[in-house]
N, C-alpha and C. Protein backbone atom coordinates (compact mmCIF):
# COMPACT_ATOMS: atom_id res chain seq x y z
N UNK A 1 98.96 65.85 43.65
CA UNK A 1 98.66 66.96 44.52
C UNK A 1 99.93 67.41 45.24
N UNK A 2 100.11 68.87 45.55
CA UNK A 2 101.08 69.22 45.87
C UNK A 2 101.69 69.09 47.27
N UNK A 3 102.78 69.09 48.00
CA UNK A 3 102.40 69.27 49.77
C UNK A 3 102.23 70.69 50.08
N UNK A 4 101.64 70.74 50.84
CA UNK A 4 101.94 72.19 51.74
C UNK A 4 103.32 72.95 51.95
N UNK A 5 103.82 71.93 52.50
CA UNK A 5 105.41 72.82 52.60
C UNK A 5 105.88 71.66 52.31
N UNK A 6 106.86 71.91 51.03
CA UNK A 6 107.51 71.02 50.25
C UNK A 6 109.10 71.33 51.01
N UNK A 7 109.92 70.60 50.14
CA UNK A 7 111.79 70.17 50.95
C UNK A 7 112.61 71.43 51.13
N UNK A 8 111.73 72.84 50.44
CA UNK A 8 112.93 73.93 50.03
C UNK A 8 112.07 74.80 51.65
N UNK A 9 110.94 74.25 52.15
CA UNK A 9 110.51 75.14 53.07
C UNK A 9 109.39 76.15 52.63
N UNK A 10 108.65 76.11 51.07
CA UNK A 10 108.02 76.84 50.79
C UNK A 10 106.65 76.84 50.48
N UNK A 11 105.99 77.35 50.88
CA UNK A 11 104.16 76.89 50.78
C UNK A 11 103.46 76.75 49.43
N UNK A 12 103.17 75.81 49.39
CA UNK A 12 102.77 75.02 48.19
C UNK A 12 103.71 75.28 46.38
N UNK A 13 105.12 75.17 47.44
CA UNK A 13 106.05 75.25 46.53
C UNK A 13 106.35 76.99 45.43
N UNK A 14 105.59 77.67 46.15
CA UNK A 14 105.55 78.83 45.18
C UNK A 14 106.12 80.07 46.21
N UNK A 15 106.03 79.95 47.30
CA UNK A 15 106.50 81.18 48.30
C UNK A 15 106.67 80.89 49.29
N UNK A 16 107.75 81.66 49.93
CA UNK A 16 108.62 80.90 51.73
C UNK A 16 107.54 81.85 52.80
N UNK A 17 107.68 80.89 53.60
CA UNK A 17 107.04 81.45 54.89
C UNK A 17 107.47 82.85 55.22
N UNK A 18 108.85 83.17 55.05
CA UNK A 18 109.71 84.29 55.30
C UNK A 18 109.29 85.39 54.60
N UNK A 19 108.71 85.03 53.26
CA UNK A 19 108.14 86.23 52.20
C UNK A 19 106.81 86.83 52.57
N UNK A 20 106.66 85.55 53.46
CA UNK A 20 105.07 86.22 53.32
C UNK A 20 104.94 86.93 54.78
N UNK A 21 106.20 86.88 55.69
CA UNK A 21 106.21 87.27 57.03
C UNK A 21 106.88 88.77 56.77
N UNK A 22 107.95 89.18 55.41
CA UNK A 22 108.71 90.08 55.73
C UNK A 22 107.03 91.33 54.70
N UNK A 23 106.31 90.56 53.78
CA UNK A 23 105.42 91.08 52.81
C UNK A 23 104.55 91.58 54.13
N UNK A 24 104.16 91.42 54.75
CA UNK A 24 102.66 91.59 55.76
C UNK A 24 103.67 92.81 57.16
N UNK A 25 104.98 92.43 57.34
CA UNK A 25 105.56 93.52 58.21
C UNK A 25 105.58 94.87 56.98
N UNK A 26 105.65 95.00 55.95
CA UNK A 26 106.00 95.69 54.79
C UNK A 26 104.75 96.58 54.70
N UNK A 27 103.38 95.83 54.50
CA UNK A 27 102.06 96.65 54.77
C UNK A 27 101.28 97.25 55.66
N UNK A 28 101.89 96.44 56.60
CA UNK A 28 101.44 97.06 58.27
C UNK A 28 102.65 97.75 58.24
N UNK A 29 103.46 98.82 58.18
CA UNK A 29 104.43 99.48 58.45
C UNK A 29 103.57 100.74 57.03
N UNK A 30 103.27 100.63 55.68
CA UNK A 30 102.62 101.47 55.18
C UNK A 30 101.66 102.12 55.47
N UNK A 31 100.57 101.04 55.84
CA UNK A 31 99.28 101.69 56.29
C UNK A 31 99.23 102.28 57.99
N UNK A 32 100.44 102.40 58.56
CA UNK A 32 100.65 102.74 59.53
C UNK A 32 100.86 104.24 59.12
N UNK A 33 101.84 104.28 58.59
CA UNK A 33 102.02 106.17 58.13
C UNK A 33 101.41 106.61 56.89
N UNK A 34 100.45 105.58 56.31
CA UNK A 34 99.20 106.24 55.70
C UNK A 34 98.81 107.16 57.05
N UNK A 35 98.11 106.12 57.67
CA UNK A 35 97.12 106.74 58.63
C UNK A 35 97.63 107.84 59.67
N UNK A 36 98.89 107.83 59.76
CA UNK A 36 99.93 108.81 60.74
C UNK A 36 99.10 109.97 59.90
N UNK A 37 99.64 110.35 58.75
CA UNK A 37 100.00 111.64 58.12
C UNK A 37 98.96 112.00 57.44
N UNK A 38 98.16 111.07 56.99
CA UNK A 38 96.57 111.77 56.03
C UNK A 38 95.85 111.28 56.69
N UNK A 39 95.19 111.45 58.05
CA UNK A 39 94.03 111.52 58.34
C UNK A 39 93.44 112.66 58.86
N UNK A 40 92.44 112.82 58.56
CA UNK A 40 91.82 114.72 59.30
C UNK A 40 91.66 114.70 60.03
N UNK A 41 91.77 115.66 60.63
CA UNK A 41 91.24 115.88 62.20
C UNK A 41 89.74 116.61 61.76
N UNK A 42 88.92 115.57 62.29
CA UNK A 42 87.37 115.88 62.39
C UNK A 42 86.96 115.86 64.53
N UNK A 43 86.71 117.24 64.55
CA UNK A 43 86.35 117.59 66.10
C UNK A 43 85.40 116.94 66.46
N UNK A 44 84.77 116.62 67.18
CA UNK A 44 83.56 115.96 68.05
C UNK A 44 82.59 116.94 68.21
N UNK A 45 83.22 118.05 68.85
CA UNK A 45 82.47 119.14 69.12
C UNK A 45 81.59 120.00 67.94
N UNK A 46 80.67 120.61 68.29
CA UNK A 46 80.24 121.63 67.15
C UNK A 46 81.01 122.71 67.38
N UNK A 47 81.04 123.42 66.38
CA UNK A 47 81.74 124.95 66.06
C UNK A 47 80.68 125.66 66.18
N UNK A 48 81.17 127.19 66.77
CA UNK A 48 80.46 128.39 67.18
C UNK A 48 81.40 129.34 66.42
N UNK A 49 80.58 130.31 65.67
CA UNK A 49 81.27 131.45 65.06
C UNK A 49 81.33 133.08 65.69
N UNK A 50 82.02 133.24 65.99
CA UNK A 50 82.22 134.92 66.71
C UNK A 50 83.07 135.70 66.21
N UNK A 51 83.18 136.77 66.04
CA UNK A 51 84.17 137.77 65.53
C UNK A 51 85.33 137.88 66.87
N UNK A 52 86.57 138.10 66.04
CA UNK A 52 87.52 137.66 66.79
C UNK A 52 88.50 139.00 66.65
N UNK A 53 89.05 139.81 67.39
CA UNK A 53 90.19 140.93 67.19
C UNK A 53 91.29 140.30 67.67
N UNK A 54 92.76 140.37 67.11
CA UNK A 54 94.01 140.03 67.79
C UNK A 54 94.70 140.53 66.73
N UNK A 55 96.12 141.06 67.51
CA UNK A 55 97.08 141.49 67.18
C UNK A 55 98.55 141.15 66.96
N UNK A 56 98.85 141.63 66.00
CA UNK A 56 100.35 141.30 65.22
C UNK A 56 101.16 141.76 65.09
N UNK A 57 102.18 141.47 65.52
CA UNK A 57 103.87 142.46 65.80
C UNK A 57 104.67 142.15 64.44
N UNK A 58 104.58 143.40 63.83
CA UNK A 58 106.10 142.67 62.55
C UNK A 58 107.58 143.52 63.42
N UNK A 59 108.42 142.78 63.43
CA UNK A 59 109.32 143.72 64.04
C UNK A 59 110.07 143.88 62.98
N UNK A 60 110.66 145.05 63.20
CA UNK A 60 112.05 145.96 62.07
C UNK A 60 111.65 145.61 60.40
N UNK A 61 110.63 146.07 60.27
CA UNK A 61 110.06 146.69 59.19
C UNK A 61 110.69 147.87 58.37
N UNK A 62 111.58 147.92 57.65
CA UNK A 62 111.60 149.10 56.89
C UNK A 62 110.56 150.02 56.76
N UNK A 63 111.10 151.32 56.76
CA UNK A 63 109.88 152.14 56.80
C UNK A 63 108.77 152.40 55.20
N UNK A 64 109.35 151.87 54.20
CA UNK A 64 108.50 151.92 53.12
C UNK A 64 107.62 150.11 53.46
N UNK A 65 107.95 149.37 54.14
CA UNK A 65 107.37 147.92 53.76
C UNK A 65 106.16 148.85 55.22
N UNK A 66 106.04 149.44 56.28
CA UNK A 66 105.74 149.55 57.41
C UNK A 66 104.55 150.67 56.51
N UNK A 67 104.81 151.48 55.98
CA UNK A 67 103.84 152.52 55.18
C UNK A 67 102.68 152.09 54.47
N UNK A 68 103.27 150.53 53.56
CA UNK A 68 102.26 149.78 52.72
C UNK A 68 101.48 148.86 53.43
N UNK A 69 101.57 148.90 54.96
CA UNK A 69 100.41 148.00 55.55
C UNK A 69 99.68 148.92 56.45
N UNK A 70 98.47 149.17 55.95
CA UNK A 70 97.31 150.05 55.76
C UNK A 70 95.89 149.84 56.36
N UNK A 71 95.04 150.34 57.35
CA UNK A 71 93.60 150.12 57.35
C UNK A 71 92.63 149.68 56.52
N UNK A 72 92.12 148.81 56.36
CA UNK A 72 91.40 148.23 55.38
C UNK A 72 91.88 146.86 54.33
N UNK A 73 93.49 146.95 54.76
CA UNK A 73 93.80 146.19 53.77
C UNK A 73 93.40 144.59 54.27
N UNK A 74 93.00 143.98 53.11
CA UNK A 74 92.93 142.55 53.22
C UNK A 74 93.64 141.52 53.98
N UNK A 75 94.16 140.52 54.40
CA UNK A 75 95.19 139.55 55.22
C UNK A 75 95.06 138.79 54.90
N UNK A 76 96.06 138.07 54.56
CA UNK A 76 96.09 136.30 53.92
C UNK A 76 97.26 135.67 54.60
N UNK A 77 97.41 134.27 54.65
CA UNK A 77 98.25 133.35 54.84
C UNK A 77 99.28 132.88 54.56
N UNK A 78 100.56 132.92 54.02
CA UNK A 78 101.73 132.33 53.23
C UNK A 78 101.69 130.90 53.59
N UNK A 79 101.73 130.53 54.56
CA UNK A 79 101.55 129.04 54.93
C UNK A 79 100.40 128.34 54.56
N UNK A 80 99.55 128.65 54.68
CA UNK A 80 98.07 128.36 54.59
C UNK A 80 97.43 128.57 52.68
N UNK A 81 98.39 128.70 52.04
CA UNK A 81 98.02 128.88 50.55
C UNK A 81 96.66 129.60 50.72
N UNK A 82 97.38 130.41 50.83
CA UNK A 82 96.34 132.49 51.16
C UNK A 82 94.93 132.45 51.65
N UNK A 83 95.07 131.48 52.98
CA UNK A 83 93.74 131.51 53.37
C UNK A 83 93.80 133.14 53.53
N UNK A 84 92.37 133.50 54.16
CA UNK A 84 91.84 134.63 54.49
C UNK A 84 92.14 135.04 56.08
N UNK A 85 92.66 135.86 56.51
CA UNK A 85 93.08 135.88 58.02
C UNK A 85 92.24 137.53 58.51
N UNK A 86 91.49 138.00 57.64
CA UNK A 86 90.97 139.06 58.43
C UNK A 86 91.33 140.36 57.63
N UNK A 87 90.83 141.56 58.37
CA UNK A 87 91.04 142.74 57.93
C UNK A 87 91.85 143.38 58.49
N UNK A 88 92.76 144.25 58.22
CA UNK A 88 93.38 145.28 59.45
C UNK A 88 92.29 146.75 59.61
N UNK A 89 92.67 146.52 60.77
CA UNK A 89 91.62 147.71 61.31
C UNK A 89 92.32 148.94 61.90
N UNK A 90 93.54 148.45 62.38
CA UNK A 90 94.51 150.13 62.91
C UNK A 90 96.00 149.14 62.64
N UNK A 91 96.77 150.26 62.24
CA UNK A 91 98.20 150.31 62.43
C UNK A 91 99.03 150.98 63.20
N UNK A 92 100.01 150.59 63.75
CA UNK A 92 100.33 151.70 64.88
C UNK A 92 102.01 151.38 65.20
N UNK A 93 103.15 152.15 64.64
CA UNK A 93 104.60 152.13 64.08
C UNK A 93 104.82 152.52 65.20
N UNK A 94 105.97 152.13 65.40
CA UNK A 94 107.30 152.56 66.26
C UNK A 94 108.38 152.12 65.96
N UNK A 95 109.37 152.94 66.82
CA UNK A 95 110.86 152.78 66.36
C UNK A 95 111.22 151.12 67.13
N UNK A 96 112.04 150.82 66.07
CA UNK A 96 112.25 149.45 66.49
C UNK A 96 113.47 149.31 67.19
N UNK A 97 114.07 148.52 68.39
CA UNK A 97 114.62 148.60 69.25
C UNK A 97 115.64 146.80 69.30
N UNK A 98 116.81 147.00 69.69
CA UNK A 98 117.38 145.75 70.02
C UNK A 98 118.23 146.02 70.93
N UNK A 99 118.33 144.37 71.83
CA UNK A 99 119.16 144.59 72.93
C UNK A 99 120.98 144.15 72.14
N UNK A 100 122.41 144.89 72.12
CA UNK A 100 122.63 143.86 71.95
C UNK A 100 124.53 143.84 73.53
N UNK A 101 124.86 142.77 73.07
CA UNK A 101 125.64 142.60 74.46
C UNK A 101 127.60 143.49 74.33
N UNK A 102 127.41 144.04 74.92
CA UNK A 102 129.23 144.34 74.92
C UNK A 102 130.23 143.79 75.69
N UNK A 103 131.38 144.12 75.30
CA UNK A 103 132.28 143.22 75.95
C UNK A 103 132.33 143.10 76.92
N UNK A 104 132.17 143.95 77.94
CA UNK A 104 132.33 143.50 79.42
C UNK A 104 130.94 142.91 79.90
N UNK A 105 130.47 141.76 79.08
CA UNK A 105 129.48 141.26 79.23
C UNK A 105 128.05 141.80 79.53
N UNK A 106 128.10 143.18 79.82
CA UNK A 106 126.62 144.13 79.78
C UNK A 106 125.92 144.07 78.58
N UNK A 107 124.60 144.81 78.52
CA UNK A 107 123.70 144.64 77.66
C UNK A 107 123.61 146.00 77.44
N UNK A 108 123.29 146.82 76.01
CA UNK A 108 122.95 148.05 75.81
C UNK A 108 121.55 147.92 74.80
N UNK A 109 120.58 148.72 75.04
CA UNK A 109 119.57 148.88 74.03
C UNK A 109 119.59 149.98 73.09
N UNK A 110 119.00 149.95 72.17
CA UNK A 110 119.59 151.06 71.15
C UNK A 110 118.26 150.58 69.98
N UNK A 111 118.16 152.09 69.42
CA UNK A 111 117.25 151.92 68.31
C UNK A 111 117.87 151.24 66.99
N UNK A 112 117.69 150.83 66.21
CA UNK A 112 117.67 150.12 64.89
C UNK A 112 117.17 151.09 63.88
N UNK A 113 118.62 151.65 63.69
CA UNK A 113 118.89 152.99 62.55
C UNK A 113 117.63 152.09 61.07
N UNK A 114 116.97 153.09 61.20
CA UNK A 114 115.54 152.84 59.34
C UNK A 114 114.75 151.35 59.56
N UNK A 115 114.56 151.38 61.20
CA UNK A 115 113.46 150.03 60.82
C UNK A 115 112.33 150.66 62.19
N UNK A 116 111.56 149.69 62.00
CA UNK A 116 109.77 150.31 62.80
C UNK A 116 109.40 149.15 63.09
N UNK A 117 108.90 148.95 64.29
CA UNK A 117 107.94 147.66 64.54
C UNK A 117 106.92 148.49 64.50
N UNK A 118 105.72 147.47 63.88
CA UNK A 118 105.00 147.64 63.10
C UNK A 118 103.10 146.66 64.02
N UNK A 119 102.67 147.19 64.48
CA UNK A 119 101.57 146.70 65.07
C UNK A 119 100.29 146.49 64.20
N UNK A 120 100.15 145.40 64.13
CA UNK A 120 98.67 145.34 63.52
C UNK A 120 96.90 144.63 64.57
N UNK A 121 96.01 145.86 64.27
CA UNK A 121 95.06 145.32 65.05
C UNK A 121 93.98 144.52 63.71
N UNK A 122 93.82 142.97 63.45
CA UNK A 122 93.01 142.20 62.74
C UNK A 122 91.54 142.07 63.34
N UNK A 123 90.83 142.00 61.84
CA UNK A 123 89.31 141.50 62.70
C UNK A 123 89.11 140.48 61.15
N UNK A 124 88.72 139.16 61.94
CA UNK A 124 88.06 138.33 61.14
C UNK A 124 86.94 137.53 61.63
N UNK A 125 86.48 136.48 61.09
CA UNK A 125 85.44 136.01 61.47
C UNK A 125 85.84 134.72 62.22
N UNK A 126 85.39 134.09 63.28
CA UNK A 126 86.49 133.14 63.82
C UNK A 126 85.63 132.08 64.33
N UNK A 127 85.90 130.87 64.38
CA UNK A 127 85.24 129.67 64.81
C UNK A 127 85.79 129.01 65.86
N UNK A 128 85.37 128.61 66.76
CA UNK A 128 85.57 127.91 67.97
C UNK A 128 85.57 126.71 67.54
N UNK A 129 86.35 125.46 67.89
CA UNK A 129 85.81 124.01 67.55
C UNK A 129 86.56 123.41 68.76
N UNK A 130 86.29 122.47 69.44
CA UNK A 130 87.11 121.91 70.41
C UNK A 130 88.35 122.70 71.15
N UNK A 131 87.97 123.93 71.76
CA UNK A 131 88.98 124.70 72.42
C UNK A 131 89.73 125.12 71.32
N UNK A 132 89.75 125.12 70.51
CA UNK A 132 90.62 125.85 69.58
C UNK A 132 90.11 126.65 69.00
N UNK A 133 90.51 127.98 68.45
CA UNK A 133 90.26 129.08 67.97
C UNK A 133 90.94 129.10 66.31
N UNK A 134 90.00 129.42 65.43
CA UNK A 134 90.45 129.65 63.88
C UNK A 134 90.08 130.62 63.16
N UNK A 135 90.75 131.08 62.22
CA UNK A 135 89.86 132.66 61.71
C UNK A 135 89.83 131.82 60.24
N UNK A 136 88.69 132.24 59.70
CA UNK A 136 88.00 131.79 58.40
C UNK A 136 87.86 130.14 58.31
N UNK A 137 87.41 129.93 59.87
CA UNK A 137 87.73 128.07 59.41
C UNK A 137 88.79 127.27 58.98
N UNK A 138 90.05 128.28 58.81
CA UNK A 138 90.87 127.48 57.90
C UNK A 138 92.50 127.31 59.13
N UNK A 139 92.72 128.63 59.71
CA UNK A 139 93.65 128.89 60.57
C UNK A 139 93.67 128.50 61.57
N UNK A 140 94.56 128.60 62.23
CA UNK A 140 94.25 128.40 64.03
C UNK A 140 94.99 129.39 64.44
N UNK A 141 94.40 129.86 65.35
CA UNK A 141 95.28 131.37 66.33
C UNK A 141 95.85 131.00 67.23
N UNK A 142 96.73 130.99 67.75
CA UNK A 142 97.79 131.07 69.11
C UNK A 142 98.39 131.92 69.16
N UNK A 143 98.61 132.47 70.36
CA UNK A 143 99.23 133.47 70.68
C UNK A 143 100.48 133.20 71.09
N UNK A 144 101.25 133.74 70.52
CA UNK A 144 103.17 133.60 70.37
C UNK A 144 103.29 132.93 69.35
N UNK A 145 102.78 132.39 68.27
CA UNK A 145 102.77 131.88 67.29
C UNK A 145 103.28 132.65 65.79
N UNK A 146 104.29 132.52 65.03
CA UNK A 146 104.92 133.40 64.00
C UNK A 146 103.92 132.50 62.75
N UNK A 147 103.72 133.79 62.07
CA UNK A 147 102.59 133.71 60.98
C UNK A 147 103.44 134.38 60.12
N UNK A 148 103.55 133.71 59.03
CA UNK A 148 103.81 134.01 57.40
C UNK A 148 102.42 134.98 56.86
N UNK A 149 102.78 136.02 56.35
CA UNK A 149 101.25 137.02 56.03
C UNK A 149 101.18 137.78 54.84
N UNK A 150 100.33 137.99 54.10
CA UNK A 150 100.59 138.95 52.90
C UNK A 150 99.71 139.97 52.71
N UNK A 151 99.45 140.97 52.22
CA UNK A 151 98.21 141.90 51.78
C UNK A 151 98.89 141.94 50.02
N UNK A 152 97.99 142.82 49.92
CA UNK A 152 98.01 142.86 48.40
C UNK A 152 99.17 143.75 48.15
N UNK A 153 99.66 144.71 48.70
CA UNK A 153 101.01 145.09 48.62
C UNK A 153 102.21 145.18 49.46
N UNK A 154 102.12 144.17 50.76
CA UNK A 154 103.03 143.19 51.37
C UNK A 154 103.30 141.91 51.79
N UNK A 155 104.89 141.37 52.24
CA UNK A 155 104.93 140.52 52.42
C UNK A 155 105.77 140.29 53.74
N UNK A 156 105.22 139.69 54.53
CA UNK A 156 106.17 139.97 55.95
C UNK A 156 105.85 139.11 57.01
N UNK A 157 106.49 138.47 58.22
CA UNK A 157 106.07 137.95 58.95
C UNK A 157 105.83 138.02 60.25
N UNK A 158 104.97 138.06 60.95
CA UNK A 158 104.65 138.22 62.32
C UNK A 158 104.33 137.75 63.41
N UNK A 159 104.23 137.99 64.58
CA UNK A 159 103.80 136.96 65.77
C UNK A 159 102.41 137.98 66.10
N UNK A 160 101.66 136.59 66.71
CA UNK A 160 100.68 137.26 67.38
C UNK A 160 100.59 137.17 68.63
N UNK A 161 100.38 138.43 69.15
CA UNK A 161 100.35 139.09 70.65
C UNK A 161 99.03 138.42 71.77
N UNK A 162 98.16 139.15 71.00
CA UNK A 162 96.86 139.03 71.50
C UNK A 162 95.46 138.96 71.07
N UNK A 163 94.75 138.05 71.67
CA UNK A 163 93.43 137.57 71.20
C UNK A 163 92.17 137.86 71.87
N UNK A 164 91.45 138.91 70.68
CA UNK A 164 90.42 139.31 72.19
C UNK A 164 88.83 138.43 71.21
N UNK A 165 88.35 137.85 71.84
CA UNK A 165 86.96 137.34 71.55
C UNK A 165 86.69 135.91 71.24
N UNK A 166 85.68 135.40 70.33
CA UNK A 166 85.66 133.67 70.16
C UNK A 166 85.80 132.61 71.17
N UNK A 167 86.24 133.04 72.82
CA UNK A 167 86.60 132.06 73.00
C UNK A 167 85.69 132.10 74.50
């Protein structure tokens, strides 16, 4: 019969105490950022659904990219692998504007020769879940938040301004 811990220090002669101390720091360090990075967030709360309006600034839009985003058109996600973000319901252009600084350290504003900020008013369908606000279940809305966005004949990115409803 064998000993337990034989002359080299190793448990029943086949593996060191050390292997099996550095093996078990090795799995508890995996299943640690398993659980960090893939676990869902499942709310406590129930979800309530309300229609939700908020608005989206593209700034300095060329005026042909500013033309192709249109009433009616569809809204999707770039980040979100094209969730659904709503409809546009009004568009509303202006000349786009920047501050920038001169030498004697002053600031001048001035228009931005062939570009338009570009306003969009969205309506989608939006869910409440634990204080948080989402359009199609899939998003989350914040306001000051830059959104990657597409329609069927643009691609552009925007912040959102303002959130009226859902909440």
């Amino acid at each position: 019969m064998r000993k337990l811990i034989d002359d080299k220090g190793r448990i029943f002669g086949l593996i060191s105490f050390i292997d099996i101390v550095v093996f078990l720091v090795a799995a508890i360090l995996v299943l640690a950022f398993f659980m960090k990075f893939n676990v869902i967030y499942t709310p406590v709360t129930a979800s309530t659904n309300a229609n939700v309006s908020y608005t989206v600034r593209v700034p300095t839009a060329r005026h042909t990219a500013a033309n192709l985003l249109r009433p009616g058109d569809r809204l999707y996600s770039r980040d979100h692998g094209g969730a659904y973000m709503g409809t546009i319901t009004a568009v509303h252009v202006t000349y786009a504007y920047a501050t920038e600084p001169l030498a004697d350290g002053t600031f001048v504003r001035g228009r931005v020769h062939d570009r338009y900020d570009v306003t969009l008013t969205i309506e989608v369908e939006g869910t409440t879940s634990g204080g948080r606000l989402f359009a199609n279940r899939v998003v989350e809305l914040n306001a000051n938040a830059d959104y990657r966005l597409f329609t069927k004949y643009n691609d552009f990115s925007g912040t959102l301004l303002t959130i009226d409803g859902g909440r």
